[in-house]
C-alpha atoms as a PDB file:
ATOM      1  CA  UNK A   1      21.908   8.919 -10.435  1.00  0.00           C
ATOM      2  CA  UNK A   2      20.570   5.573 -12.019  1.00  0.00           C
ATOM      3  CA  UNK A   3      17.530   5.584 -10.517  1.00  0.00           C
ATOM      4  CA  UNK A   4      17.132   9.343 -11.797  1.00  0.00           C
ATOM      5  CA  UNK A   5      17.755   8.715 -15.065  1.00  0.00           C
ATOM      6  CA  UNK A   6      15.687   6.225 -15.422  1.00  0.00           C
ATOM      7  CA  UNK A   7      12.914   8.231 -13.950  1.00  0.00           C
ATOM      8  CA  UNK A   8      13.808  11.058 -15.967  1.00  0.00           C
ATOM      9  CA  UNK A   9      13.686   8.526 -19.392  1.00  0.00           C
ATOM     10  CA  UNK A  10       9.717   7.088 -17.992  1.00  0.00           C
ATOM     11  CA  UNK A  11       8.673  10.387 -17.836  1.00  0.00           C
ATOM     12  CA  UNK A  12      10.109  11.373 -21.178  1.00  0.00           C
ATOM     13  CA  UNK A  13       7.992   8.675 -23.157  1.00  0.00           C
ATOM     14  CA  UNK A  14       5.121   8.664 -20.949  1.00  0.00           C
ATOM     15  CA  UNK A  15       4.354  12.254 -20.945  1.00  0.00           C
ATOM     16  CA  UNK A  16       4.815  11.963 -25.099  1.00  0.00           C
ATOM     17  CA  UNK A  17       7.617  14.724 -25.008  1.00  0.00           C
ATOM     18  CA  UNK A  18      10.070  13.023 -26.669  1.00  0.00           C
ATOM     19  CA  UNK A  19       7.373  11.391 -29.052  1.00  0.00           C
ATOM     20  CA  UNK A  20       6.510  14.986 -30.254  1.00  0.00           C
ATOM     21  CA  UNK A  21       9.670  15.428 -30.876  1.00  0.00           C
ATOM     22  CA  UNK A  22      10.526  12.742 -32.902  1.00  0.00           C
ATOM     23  CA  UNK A  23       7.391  13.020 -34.677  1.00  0.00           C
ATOM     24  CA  UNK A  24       8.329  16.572 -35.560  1.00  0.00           C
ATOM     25  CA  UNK A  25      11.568  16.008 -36.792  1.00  0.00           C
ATOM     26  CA  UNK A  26      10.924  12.972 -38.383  1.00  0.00           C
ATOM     27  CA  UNK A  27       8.122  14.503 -40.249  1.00  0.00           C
ATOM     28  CA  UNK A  28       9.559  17.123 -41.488  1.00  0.00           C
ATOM     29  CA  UNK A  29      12.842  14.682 -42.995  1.00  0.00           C
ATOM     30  CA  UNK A  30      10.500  13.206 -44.895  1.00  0.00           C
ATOM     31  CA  UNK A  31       8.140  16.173 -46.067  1.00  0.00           C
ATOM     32  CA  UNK A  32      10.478  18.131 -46.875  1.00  0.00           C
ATOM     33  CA  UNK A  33      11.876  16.256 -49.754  1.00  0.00           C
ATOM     34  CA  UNK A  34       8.678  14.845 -51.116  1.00  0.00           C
ATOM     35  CA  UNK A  35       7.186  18.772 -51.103  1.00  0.00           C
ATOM     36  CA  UNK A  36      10.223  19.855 -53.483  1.00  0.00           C
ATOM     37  CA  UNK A  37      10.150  16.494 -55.574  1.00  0.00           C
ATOM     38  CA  UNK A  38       6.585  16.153 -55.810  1.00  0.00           C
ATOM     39  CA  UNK A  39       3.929  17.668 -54.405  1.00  0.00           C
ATOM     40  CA  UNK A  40       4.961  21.464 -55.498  1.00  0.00           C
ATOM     41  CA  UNK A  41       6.160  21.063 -59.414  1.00  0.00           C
ATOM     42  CA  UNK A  42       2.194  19.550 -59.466  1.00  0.00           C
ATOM     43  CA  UNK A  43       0.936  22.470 -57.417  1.00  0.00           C
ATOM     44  CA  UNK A  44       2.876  24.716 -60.140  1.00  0.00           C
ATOM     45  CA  UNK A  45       1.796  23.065 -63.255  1.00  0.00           C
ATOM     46  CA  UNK A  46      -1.915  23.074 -62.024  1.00  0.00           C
ATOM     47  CA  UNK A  47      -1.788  26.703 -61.688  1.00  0.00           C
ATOM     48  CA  UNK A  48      -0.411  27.171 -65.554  1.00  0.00           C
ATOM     49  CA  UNK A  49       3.291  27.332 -64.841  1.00  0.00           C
ATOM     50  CA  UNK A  50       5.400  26.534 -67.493  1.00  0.00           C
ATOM     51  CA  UNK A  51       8.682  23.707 -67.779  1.00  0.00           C
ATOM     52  CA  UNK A  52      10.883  27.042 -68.103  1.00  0.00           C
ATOM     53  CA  UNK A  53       9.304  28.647 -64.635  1.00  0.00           C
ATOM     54  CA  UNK A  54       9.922  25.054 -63.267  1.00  0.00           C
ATOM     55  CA  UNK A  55      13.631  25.336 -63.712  1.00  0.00           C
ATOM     56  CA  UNK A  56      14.688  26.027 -60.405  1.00  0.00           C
ATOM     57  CA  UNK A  57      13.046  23.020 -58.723  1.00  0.00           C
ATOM     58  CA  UNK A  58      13.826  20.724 -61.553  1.00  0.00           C
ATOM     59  CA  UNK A  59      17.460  21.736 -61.168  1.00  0.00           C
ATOM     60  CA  UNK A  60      17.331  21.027 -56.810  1.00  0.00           C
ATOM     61  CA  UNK A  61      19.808  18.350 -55.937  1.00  0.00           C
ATOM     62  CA  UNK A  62      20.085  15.618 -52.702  1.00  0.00           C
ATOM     63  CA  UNK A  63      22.460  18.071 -51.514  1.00  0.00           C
ATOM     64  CA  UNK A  64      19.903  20.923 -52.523  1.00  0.00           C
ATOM     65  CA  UNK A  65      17.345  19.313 -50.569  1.00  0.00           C
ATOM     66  CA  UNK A  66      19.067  17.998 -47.125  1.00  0.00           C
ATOM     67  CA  UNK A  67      20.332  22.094 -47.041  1.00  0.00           C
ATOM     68  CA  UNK A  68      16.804  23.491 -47.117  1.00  0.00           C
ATOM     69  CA  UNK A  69      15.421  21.107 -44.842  1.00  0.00           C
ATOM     70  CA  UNK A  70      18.736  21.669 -42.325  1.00  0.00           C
ATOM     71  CA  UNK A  71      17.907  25.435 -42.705  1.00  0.00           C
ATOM     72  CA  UNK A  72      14.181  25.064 -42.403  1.00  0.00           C
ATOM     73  CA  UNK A  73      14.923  23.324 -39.017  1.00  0.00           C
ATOM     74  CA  UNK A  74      16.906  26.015 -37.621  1.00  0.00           C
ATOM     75  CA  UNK A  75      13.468  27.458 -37.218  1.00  0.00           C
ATOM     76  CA  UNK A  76      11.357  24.735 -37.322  1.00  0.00           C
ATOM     77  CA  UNK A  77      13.404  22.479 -34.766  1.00  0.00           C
ATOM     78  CA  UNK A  78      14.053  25.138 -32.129  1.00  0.00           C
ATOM     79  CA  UNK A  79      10.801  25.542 -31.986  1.00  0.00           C
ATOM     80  CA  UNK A  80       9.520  22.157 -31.548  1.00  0.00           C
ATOM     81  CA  UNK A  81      12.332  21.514 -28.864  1.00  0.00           C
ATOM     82  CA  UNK A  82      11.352  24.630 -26.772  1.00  0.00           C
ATOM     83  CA  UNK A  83       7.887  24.589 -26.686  1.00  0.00           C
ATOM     84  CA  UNK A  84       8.077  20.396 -26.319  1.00  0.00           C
ATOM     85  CA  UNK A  85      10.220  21.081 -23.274  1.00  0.00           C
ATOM     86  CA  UNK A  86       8.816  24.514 -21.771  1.00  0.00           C
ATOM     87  CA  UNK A  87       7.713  22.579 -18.887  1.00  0.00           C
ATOM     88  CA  UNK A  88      10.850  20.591 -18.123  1.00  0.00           C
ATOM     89  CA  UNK A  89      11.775  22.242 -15.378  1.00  0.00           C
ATOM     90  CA  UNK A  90       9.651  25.454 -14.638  1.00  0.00           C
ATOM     91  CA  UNK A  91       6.226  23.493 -14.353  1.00  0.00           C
ATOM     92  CA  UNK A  92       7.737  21.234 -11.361  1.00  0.00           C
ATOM     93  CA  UNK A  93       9.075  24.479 -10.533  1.00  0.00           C
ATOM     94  CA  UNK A  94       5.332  25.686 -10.185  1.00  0.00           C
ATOM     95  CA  UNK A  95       3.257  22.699  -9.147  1.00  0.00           C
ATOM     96  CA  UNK A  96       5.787  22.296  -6.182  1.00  0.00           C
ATOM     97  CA  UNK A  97       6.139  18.385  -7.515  1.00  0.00           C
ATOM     98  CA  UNK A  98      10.137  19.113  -7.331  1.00  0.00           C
ATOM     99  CA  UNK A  99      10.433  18.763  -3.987  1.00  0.00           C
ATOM    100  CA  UNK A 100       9.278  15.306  -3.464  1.00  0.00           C
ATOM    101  CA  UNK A 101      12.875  13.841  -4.781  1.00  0.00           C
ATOM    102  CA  UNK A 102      14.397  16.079  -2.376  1.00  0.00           C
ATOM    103  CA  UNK A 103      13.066  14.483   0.191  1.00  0.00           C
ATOM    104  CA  UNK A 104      13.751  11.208  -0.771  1.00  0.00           C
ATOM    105  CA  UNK A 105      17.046  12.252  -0.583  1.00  0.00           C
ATOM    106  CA  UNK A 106      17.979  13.446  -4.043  1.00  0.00           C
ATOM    107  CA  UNK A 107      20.457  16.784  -4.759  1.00  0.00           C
ATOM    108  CA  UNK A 108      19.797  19.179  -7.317  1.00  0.00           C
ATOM    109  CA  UNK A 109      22.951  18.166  -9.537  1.00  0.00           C
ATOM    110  CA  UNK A 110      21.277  14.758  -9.761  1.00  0.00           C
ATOM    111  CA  UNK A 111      17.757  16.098 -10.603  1.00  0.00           C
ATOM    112  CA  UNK A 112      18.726  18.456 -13.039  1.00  0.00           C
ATOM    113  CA  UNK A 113      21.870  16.603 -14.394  1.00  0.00           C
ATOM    114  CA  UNK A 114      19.371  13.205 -15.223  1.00  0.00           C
ATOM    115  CA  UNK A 115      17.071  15.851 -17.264  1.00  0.00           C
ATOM    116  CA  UNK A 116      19.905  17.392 -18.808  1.00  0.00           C
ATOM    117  CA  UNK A 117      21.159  13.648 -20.064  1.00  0.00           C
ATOM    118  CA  UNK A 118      18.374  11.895 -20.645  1.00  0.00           C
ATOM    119  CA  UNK A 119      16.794  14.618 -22.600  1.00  0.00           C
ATOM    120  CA  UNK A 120      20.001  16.247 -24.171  1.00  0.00           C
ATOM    121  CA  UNK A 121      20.498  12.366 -25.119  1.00  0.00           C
ATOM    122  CA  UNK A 122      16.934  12.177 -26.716  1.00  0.00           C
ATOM    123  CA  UNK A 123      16.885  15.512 -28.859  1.00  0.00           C
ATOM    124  CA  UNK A 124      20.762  14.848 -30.378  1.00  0.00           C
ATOM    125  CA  UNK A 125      19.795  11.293 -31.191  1.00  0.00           C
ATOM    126  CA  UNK A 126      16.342  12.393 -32.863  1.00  0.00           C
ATOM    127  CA  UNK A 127      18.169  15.263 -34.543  1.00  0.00           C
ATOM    128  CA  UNK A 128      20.511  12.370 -35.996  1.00  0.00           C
ATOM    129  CA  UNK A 129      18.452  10.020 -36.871  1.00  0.00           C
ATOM    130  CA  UNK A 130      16.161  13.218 -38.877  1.00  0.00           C
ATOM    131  CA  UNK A 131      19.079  13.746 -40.752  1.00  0.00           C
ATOM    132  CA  UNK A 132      19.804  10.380 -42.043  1.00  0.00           C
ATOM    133  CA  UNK A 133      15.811   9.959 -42.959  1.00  0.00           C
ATOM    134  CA  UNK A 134      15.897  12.159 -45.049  1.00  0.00           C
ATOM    135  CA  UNK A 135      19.239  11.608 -46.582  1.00  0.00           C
ATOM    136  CA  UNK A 136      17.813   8.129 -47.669  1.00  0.00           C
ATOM    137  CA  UNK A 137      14.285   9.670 -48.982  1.00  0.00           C
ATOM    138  CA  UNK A 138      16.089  12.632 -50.584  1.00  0.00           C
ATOM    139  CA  UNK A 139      18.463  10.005 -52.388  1.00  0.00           C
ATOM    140  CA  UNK A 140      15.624   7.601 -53.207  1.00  0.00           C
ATOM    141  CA  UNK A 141      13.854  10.941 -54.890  1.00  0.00           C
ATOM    142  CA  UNK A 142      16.433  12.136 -56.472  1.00  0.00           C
ATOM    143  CA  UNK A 143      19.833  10.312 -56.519  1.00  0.00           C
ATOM    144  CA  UNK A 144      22.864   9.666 -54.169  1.00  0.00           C
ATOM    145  CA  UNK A 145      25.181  12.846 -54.738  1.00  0.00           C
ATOM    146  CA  UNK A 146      26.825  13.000 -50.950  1.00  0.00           C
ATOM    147  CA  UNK A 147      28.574  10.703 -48.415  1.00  0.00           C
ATOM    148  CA  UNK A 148      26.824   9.610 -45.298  1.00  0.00           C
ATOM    149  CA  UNK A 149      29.844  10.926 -43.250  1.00  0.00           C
ATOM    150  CA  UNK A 150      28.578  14.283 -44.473  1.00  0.00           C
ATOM    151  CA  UNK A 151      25.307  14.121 -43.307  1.00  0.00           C
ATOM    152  CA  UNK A 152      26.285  12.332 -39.775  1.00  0.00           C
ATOM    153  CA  UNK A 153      28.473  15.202 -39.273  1.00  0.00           C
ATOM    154  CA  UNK A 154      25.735  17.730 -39.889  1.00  0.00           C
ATOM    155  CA  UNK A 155      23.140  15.483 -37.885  1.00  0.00           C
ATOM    156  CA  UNK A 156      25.844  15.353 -34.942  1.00  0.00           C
ATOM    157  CA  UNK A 157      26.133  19.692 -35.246  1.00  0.00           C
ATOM    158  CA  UNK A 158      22.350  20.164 -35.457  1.00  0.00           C
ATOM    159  CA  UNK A 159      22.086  17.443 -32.145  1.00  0.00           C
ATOM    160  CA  UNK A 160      24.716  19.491 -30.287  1.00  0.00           C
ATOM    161  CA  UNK A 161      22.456  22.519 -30.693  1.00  0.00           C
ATOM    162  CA  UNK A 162      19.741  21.003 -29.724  1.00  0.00           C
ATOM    163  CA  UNK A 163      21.472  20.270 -26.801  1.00  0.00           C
ATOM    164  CA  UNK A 164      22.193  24.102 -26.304  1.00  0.00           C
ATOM    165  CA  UNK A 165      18.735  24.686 -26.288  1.00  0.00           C
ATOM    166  CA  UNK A 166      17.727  21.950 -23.932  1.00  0.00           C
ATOM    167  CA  UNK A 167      20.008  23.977 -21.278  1.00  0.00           C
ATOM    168  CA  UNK A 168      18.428  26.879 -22.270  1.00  0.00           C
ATOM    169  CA  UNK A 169      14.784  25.599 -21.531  1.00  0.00           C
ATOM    170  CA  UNK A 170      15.952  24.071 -18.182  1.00  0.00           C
ATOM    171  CA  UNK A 171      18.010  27.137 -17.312  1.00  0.00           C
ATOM    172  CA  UNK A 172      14.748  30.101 -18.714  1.00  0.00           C
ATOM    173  CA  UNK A 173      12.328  27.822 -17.022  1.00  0.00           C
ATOM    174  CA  UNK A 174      14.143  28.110 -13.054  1.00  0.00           C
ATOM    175  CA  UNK A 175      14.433  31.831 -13.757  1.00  0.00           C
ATOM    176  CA  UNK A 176      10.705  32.738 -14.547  1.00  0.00           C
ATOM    177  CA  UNK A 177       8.406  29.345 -13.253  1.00  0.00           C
ATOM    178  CA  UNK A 178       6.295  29.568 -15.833  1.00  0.00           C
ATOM    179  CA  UNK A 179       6.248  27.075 -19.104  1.00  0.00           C
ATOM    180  CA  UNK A 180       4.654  29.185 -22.038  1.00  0.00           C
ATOM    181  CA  UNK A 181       7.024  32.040 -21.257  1.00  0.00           C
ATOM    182  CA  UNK A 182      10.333  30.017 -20.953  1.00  0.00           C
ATOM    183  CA  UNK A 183       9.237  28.827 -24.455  1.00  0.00           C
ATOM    184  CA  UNK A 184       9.106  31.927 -26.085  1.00  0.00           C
ATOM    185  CA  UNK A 185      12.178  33.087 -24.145  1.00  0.00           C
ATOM    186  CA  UNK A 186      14.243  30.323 -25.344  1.00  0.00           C
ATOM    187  CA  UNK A 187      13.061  30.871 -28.725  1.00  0.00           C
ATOM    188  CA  UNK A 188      13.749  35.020 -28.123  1.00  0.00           C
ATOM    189  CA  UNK A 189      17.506  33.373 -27.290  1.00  0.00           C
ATOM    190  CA  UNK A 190      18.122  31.165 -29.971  1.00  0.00           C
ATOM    191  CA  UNK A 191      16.844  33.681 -32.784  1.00  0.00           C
ATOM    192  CA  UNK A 192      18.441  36.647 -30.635  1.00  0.00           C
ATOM    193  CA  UNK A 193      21.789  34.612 -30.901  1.00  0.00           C
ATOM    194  CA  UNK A 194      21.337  33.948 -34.729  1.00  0.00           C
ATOM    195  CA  UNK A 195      20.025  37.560 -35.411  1.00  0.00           C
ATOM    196  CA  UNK A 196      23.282  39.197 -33.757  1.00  0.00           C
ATOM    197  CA  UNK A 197      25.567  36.529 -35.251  1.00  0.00           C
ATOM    198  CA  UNK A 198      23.980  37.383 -38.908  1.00  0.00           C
ATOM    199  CA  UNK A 199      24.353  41.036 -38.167  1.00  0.00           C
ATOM    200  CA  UNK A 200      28.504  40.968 -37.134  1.00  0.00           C
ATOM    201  CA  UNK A 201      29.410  38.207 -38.457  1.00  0.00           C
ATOM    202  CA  UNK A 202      30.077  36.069 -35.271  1.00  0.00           C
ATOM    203  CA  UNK A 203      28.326  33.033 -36.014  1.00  0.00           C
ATOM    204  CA  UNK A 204      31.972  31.249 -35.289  1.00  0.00           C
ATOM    205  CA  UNK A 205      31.890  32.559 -31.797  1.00  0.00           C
ATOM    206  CA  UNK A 206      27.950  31.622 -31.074  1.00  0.00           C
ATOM    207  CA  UNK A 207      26.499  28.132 -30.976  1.00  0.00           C
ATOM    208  CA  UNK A 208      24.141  29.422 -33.985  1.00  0.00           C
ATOM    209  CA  UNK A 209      27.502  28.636 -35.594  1.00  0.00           C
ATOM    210  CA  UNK A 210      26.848  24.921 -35.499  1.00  0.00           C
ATOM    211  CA  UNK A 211      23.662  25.089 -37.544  1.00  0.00           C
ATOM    212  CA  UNK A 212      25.047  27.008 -40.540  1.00  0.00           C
ATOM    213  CA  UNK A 213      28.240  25.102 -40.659  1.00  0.00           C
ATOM    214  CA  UNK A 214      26.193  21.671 -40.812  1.00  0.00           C
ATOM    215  CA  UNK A 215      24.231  23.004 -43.693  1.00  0.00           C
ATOM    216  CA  UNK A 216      27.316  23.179 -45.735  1.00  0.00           C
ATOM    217  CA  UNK A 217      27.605  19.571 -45.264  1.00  0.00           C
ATOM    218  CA  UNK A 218      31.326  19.369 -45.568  1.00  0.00           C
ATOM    219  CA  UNK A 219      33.643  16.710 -44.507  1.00  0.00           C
ATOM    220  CA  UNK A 220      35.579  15.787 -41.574  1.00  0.00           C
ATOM    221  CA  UNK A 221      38.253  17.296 -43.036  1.00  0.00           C
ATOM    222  CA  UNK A 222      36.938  20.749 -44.120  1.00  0.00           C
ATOM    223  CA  UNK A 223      35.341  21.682 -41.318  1.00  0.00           C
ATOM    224  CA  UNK A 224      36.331  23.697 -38.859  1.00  0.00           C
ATOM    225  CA  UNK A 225      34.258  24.059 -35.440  1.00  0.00           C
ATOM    226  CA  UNK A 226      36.428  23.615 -32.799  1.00  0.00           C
ATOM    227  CA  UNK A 227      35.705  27.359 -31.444  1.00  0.00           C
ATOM    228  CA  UNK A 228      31.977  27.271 -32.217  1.00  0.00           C
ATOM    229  CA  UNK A 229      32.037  24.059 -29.783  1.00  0.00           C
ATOM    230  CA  UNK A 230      33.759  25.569 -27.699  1.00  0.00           C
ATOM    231  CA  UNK A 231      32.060  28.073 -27.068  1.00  0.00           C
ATOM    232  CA  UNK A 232      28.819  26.477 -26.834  1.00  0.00           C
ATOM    233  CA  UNK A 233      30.339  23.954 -24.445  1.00  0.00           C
ATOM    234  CA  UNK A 234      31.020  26.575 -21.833  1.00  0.00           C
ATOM    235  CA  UNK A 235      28.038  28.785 -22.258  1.00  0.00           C
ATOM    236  CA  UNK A 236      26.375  25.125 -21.649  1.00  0.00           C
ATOM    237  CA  UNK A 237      28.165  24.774 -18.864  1.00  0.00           C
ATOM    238  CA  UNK A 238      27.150  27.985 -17.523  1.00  0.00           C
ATOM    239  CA  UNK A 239      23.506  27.924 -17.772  1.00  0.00           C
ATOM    240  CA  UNK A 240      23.872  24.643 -15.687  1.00  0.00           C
ATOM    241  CA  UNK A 241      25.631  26.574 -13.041  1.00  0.00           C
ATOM    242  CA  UNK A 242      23.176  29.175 -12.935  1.00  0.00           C
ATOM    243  CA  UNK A 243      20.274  26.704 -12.884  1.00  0.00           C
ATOM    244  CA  UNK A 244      21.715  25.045 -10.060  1.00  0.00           C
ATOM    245  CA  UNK A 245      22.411  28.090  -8.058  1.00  0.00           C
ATOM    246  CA  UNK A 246      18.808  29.134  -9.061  1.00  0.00           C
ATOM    247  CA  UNK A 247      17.353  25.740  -7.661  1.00  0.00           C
ATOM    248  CA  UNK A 248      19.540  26.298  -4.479  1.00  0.00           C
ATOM    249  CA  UNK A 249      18.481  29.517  -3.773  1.00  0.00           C
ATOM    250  CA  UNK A 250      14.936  28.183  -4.269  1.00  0.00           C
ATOM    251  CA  UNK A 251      15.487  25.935  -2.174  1.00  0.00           C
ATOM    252  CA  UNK A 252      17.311  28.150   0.681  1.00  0.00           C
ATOM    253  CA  UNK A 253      13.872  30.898   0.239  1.00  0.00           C
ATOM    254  CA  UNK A 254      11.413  27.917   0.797  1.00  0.00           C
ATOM    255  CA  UNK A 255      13.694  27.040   4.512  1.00  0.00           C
ATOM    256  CA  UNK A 256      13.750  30.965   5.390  1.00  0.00           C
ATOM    257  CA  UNK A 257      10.161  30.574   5.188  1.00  0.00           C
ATOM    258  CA  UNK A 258       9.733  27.530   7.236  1.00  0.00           C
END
């Protein structure tokens, strides 16, 4: 399991998928603020607008800010994470590269469990450390108005989701083989999820849940996601199962045709 972790890790920084993730995330932290602060009252008063039609942005807050940046990346983040990761599993899948750890040896639950870590690992951490950039550039911009402990908390339910849809790549991409498509089908689940949640009022029983209760930024205390994690920790849990018995059964077609 070492060894495939560690393989799993080399190929996460040498094929730059982690990278663009980062990259996306972290760019975003950081534009996000500045375009609110900065570059958009200019943009405004260029075009003739007056102090009065300027009230809205003048009156944005840190908290204002980290919220429409932690909504904007409900969008903006999922996809990012499921087009970065399309080809986790479903192009080995396709080139037929998948079977050279099996024979060295390797299982399935190893192969797909060091993917699940190493990347799971990667996208929570980024979506962390995206939410404390642009805490500290919102607060430099504007002024301190919210605890770190806030913020962590919402970085920690935006990485859990993230999670969610690393699963959901993995899981989309041993169904259908092919890349682009689990992409878009990922992103067809995670909007699906949020769509349906909006419409009945169920975000507390879907992992969408997480993303909207982060953007409230409250505290440890008033918060309360224990079913939302729930939840998403056994339909997690799931999609690895059926992964697995999708790999398997791959596997089992290839023998019948030997």
């Amino acid at each position: 399991m070492i060894y495939d972790l560690k393989k799993e890790a080399m190929y996460g920084i040498r094929s730059g998928k982690l990278l663009a993730i980062m990259g996306g995330f972290m760019f975003f932290s950081l534009l996000t603020p500045f375009i609110l602060k900065v570059v958009l009252p200019q943009v405004l008063l260029s075009r003739g607008a007056s102090t009065q039609d300027l009230s809205g942005l003048l009156e944005i807050t840190q908290i204002g800010c980290i919220q429409i940046y932690l909504k904007d990346m409900l969008e903006i983040g999922t996809i990012i994470v499921s087009f970065s990761l399309c080809g986790l599993l479903a192009q080995e899948i396709r080139d037929g590269t998948l079977i050279i750890p099996l024979c060295s040896g390797r299982k399935y639950t190893c192969i797909l469990g060091s993917k699940v870590v190493v990347f799971g690992l990667g996208v929570f951490s980024i979506s962390l450390l995206a939410a404390i950039a642009n805490y500290l550039y919102s607060g430099y911009l504007y002024s301190f108005e919210i605890g770190a402990s806030s913020v962590l908390i919402a970085g920690f339910l935006q990485g859990i989701y993230m999670v969610f849809l690393v699963l959901c790549v993995v899981m989309w991409g041993s169904i259908i083989k092919k890349p682009v498509a689990t992409g878009f089908l990922t992103l067809l689940t995670a909007f699906g999820m949020h769509f349906i949640g909006e419409l009945l009022g169920i975000h507390k029983w879907l992992p969408s849940g997480l993303l909207l209760q982060a953007q409230r930024l409250n505290s440890l205390s008033d918060i309360s996601v224990f079913t939302t994690l729930s939840v998403t920790a056994i339909l997690s849990i799931i999609m690895f199962v059926v992964t697995l018995k999708r790999l398997n059964r791959l596997e089992w077609n290839e023998r019948k045709a030997q």
